[in-house]
C-alpha atoms as a PDB file:
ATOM      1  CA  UNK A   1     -14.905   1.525 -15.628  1.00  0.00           C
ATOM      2  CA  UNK A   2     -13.036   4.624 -14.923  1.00  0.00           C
ATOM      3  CA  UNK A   3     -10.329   6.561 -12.534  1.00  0.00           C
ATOM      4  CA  UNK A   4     -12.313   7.228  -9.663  1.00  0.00           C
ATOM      5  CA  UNK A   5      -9.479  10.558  -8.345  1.00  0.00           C
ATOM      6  CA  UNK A   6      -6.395  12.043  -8.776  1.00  0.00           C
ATOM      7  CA  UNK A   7      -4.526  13.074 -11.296  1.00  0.00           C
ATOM      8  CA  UNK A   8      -6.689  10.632 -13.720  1.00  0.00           C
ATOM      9  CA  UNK A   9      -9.603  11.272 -12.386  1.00  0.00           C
ATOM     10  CA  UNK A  10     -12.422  10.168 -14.970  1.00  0.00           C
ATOM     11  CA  UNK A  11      -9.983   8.192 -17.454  1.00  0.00           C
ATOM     12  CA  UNK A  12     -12.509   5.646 -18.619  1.00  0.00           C
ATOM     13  CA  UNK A  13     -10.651   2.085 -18.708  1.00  0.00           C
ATOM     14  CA  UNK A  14     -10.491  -0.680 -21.161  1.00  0.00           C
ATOM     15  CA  UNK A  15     -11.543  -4.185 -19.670  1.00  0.00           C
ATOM     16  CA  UNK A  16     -11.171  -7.286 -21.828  1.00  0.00           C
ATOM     17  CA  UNK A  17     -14.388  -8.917 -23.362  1.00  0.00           C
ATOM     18  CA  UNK A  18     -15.525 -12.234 -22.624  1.00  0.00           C
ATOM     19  CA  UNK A  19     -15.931 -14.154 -19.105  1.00  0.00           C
ATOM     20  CA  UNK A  20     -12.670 -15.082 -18.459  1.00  0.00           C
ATOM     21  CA  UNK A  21     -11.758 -11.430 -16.451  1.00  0.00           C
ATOM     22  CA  UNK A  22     -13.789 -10.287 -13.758  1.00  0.00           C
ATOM     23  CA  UNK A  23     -13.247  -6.626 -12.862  1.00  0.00           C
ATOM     24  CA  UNK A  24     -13.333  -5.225  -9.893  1.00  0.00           C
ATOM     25  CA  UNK A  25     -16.450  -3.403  -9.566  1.00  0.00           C
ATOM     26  CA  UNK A  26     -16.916   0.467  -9.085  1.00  0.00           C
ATOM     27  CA  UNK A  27     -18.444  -0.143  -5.687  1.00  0.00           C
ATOM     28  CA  UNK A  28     -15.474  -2.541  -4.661  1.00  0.00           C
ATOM     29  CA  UNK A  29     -12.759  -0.286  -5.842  1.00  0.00           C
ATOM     30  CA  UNK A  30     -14.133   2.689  -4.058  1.00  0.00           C
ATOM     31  CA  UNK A  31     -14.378   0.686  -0.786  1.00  0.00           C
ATOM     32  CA  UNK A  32     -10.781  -0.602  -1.523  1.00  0.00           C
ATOM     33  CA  UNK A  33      -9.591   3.032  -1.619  1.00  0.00           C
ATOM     34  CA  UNK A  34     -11.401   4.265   1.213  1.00  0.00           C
ATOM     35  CA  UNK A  35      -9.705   1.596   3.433  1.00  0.00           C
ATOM     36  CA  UNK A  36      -6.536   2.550   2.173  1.00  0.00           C
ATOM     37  CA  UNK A  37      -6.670   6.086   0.892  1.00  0.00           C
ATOM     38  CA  UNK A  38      -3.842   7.011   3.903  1.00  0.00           C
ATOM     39  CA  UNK A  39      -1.507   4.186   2.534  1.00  0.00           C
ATOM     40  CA  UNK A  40      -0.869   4.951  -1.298  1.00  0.00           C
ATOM     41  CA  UNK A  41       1.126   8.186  -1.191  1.00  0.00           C
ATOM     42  CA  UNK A  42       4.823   7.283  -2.623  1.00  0.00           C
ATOM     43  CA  UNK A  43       4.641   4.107  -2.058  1.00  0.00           C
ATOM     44  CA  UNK A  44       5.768   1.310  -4.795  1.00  0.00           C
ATOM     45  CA  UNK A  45       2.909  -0.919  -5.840  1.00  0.00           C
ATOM     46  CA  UNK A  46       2.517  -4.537  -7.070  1.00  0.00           C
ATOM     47  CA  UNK A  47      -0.536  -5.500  -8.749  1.00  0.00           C
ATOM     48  CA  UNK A  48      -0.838  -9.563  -9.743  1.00  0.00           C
ATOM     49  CA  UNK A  49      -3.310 -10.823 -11.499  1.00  0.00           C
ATOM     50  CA  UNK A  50      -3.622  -7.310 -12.244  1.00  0.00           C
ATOM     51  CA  UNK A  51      -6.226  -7.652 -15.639  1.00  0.00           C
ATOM     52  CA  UNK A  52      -7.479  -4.090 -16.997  1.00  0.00           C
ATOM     53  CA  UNK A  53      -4.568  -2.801 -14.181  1.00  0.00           C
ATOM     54  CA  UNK A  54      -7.563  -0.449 -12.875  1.00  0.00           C
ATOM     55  CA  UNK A  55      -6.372  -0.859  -8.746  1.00  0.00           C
ATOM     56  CA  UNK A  56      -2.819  -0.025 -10.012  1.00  0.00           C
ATOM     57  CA  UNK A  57      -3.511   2.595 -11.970  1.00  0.00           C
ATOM     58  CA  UNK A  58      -6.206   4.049  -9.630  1.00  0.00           C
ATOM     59  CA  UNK A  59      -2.981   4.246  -6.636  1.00  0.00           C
ATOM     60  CA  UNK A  60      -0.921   5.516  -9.240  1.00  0.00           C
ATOM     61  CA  UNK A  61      -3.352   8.368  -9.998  1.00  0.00           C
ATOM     62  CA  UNK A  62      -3.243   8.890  -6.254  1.00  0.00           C
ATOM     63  CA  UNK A  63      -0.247   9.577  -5.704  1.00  0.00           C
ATOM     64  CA  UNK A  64       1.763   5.845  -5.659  1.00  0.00           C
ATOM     65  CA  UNK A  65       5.398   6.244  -6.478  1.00  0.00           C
ATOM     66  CA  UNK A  66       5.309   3.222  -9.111  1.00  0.00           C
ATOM     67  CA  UNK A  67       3.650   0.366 -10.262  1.00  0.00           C
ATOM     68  CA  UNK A  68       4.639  -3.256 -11.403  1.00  0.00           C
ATOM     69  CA  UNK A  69       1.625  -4.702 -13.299  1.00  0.00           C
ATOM     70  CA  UNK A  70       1.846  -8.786 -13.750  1.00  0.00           C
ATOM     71  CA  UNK A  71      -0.939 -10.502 -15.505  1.00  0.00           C
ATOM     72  CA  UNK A  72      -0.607 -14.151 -17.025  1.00  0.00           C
ATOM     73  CA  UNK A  73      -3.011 -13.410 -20.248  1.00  0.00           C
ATOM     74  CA  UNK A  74      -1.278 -11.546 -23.324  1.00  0.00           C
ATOM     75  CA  UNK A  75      -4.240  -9.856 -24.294  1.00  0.00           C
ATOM     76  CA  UNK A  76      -4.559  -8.567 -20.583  1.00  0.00           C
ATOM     77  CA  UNK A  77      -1.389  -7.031 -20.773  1.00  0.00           C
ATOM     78  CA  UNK A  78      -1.926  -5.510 -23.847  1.00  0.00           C
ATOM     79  CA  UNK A  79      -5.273  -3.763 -22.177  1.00  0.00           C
ATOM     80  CA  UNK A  80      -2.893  -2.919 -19.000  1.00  0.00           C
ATOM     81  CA  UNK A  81      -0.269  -0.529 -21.757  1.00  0.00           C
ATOM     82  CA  UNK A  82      -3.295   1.043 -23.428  1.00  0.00           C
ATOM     83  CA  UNK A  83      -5.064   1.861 -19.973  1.00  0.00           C
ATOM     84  CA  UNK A  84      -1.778   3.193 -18.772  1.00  0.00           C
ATOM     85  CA  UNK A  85      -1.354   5.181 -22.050  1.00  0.00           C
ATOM     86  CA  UNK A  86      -4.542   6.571 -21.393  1.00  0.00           C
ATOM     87  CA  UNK A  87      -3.213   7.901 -18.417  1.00  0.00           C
ATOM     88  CA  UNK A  88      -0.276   8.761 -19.180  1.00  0.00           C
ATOM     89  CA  UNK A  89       1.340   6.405 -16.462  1.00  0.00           C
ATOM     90  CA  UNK A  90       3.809   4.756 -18.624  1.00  0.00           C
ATOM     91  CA  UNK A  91       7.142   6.127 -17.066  1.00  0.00           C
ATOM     92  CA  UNK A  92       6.336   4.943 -13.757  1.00  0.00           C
ATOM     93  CA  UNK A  93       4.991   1.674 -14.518  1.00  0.00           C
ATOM     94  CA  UNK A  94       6.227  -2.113 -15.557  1.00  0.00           C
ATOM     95  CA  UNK A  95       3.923  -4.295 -17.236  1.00  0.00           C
ATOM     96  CA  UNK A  96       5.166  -8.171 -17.622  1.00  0.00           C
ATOM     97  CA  UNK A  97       3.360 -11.128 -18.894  1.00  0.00           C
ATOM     98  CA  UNK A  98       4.255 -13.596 -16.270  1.00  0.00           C
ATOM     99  CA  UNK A  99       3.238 -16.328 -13.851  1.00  0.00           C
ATOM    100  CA  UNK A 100       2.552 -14.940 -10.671  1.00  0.00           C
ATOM    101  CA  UNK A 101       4.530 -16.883  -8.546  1.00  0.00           C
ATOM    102  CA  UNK A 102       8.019 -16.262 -11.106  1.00  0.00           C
ATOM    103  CA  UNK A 103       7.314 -12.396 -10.021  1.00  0.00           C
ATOM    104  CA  UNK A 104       6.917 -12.894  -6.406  1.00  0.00           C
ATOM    105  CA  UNK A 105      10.411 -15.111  -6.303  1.00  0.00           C
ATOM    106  CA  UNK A 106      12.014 -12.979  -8.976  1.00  0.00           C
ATOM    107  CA  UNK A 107      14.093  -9.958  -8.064  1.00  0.00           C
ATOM    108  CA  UNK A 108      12.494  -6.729  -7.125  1.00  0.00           C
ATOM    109  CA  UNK A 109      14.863  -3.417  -6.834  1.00  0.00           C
ATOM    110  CA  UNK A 110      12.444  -2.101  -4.089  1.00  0.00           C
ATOM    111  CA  UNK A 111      10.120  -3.776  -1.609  1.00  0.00           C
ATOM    112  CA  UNK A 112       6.518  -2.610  -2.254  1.00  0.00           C
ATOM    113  CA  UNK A 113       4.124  -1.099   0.138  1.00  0.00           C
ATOM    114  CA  UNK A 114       0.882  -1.894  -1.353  1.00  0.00           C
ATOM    115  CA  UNK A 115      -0.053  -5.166  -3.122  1.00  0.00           C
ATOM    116  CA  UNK A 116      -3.346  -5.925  -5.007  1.00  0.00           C
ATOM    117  CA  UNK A 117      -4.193  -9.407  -5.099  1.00  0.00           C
ATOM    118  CA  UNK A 118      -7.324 -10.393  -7.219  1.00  0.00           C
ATOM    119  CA  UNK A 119      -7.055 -13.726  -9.112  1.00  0.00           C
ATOM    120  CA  UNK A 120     -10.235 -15.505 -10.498  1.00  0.00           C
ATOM    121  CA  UNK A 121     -12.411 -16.976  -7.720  1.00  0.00           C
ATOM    122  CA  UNK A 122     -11.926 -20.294  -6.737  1.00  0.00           C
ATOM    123  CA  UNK A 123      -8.640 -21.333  -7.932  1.00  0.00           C
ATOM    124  CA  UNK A 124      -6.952 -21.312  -5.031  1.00  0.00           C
ATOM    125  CA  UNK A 125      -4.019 -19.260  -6.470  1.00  0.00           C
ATOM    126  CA  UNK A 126      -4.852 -16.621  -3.518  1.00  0.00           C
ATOM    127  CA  UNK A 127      -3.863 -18.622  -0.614  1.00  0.00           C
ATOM    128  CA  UNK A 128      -0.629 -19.570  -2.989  1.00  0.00           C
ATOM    129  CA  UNK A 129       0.171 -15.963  -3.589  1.00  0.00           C
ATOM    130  CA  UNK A 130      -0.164 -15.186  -0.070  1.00  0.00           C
ATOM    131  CA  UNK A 131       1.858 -18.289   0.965  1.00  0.00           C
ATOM    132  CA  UNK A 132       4.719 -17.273  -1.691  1.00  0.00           C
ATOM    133  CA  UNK A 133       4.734 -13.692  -0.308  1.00  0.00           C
ATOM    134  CA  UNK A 134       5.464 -14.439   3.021  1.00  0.00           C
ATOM    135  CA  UNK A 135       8.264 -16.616   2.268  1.00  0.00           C
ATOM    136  CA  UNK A 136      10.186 -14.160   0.463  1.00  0.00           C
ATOM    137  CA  UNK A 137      10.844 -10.546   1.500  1.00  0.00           C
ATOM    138  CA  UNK A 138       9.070  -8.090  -0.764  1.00  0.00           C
ATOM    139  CA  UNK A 139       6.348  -6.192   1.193  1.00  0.00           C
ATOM    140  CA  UNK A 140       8.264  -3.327   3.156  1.00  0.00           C
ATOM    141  CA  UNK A 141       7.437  -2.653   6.701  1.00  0.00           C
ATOM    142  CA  UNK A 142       3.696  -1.613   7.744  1.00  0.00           C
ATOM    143  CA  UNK A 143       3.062  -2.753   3.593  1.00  0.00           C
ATOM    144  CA  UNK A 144      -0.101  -3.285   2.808  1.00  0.00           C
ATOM    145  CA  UNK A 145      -1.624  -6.512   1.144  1.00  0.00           C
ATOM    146  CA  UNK A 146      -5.301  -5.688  -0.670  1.00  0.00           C
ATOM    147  CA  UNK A 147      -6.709  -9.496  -1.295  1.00  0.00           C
ATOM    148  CA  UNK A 148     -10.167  -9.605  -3.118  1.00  0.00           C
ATOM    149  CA  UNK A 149     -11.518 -12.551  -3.091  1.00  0.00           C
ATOM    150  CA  UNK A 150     -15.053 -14.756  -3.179  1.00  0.00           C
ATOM    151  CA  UNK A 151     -17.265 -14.347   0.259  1.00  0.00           C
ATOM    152  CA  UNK A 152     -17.171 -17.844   1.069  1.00  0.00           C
ATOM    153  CA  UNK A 153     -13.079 -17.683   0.683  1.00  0.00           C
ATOM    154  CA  UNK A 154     -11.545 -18.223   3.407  1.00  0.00           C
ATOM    155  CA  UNK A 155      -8.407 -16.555   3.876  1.00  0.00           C
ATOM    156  CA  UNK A 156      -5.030 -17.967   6.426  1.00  0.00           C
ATOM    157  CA  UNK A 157      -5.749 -15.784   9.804  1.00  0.00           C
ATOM    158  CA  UNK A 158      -2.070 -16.211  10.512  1.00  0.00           C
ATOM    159  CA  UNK A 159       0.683 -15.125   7.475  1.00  0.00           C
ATOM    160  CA  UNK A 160       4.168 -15.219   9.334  1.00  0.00           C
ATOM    161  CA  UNK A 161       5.460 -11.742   8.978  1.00  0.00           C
ATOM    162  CA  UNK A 162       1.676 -10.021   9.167  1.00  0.00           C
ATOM    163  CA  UNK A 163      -1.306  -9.534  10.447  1.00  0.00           C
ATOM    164  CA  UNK A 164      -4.729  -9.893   9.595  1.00  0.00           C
ATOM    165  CA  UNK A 165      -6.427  -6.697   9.341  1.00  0.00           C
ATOM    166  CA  UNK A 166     -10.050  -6.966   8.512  1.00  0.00           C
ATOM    167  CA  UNK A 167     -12.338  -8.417   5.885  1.00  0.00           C
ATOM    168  CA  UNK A 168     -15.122  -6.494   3.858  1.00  0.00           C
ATOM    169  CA  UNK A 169     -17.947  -8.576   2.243  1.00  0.00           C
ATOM    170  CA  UNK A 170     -19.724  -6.262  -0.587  1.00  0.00           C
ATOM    171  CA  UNK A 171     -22.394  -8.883  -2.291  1.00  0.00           C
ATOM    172  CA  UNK A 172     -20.108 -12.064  -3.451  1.00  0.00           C
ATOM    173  CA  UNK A 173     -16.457 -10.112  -3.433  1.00  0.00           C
ATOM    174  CA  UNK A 174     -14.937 -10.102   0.266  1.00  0.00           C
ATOM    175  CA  UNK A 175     -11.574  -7.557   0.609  1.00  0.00           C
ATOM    176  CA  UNK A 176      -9.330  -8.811   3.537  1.00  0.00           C
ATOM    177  CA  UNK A 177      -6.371  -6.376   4.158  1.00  0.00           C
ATOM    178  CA  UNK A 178      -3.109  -7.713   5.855  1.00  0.00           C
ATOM    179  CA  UNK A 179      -0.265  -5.436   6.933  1.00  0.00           C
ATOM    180  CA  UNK A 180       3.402  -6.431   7.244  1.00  0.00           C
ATOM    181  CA  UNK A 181       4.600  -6.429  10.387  1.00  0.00           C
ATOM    182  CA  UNK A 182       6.751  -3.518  11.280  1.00  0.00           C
ATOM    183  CA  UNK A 183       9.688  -5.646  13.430  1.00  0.00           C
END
């Protein structure tokens, strides 16, 4: 896996061994970017369930302000600090080993503008996340929400506060994009 552009551009990534992570694959993240390659510049980013941290760390090497990383899995985080190392990314990220919904209730010193949600298939912790972030106020205006998730999946058409973009099906993987609403 690697940086597909930017100021990275090439860093090959660390992933962690066994089953239990599925990475996003090349051909997803590049379609990820394309559909938001006009939404990264300076914005803050939150990436849950984040893993290796590669869609973080590929909006931070395109120009994203910041980055909070949040993964549940210790040696996950560990992966996320190295891969940012790589990249020398450090000074503008956070990495945390937490539970996903303790971040999106916990306090955040600036409402982000692009969040990557990608949790294991069939858990259900997507439609929770999504749930938990439109409760609380964290996504600034016109902020984007990046949700990859299993084809079959399906995802609320109505989120109070935004609005359902599109969906993408590549193979199994499906991305559906929401956007907070700007009033």
């Amino acid at each position: 896996m690697r940086v597909i552009t930017g100021s990275a551009k090439g860093a090959r990534l660390r992933t962690l061994d066994g089953l239990d992570t599925r990475p996003t694959s090349e051909k997803v993240k590049e379609a990820i970017f394309s559909i938001i390659q006009f939404d990264i510049e300076g914005r803050h980013v939150l990436d849950l369930f984040a893993g290796s941290g590669q869609l973080g760390i590929e909006a931070l090497s395109r120009g994203a302000a910041g980055a909070v990383f949040v993964d549940s899995s210790k040696d996950a985080v560990k992966i996320i600090r190295e891969n940012l190392a790589k990249c020398k990314f450090e000074s503008v990220s956070d990495v945390r080993m937490a539970d996903y919904r303790a971040t999106i209730q916990g306090h955040h010193p600036h409402k982000y503008g692009l969040v990557f949600l990608d949790p294991p298939y069939g858990t259900g912790q997507l439609k929770r996340a999504l749930q938990t972030i439109a409760s609380v106020d964290i996504v600034a205006k016109c902020g984007i929400i990046v949700c990859e998730s299993d084809k079959d999946d399906q995802l609320p058409e109505e989120l109070p506060g935004f609005t359902k973009l599109k969906e993408y099906t590549y193979g199994r993987p499906k991305i559906t994009t929401y956007m907070r609403n700007a009033d």
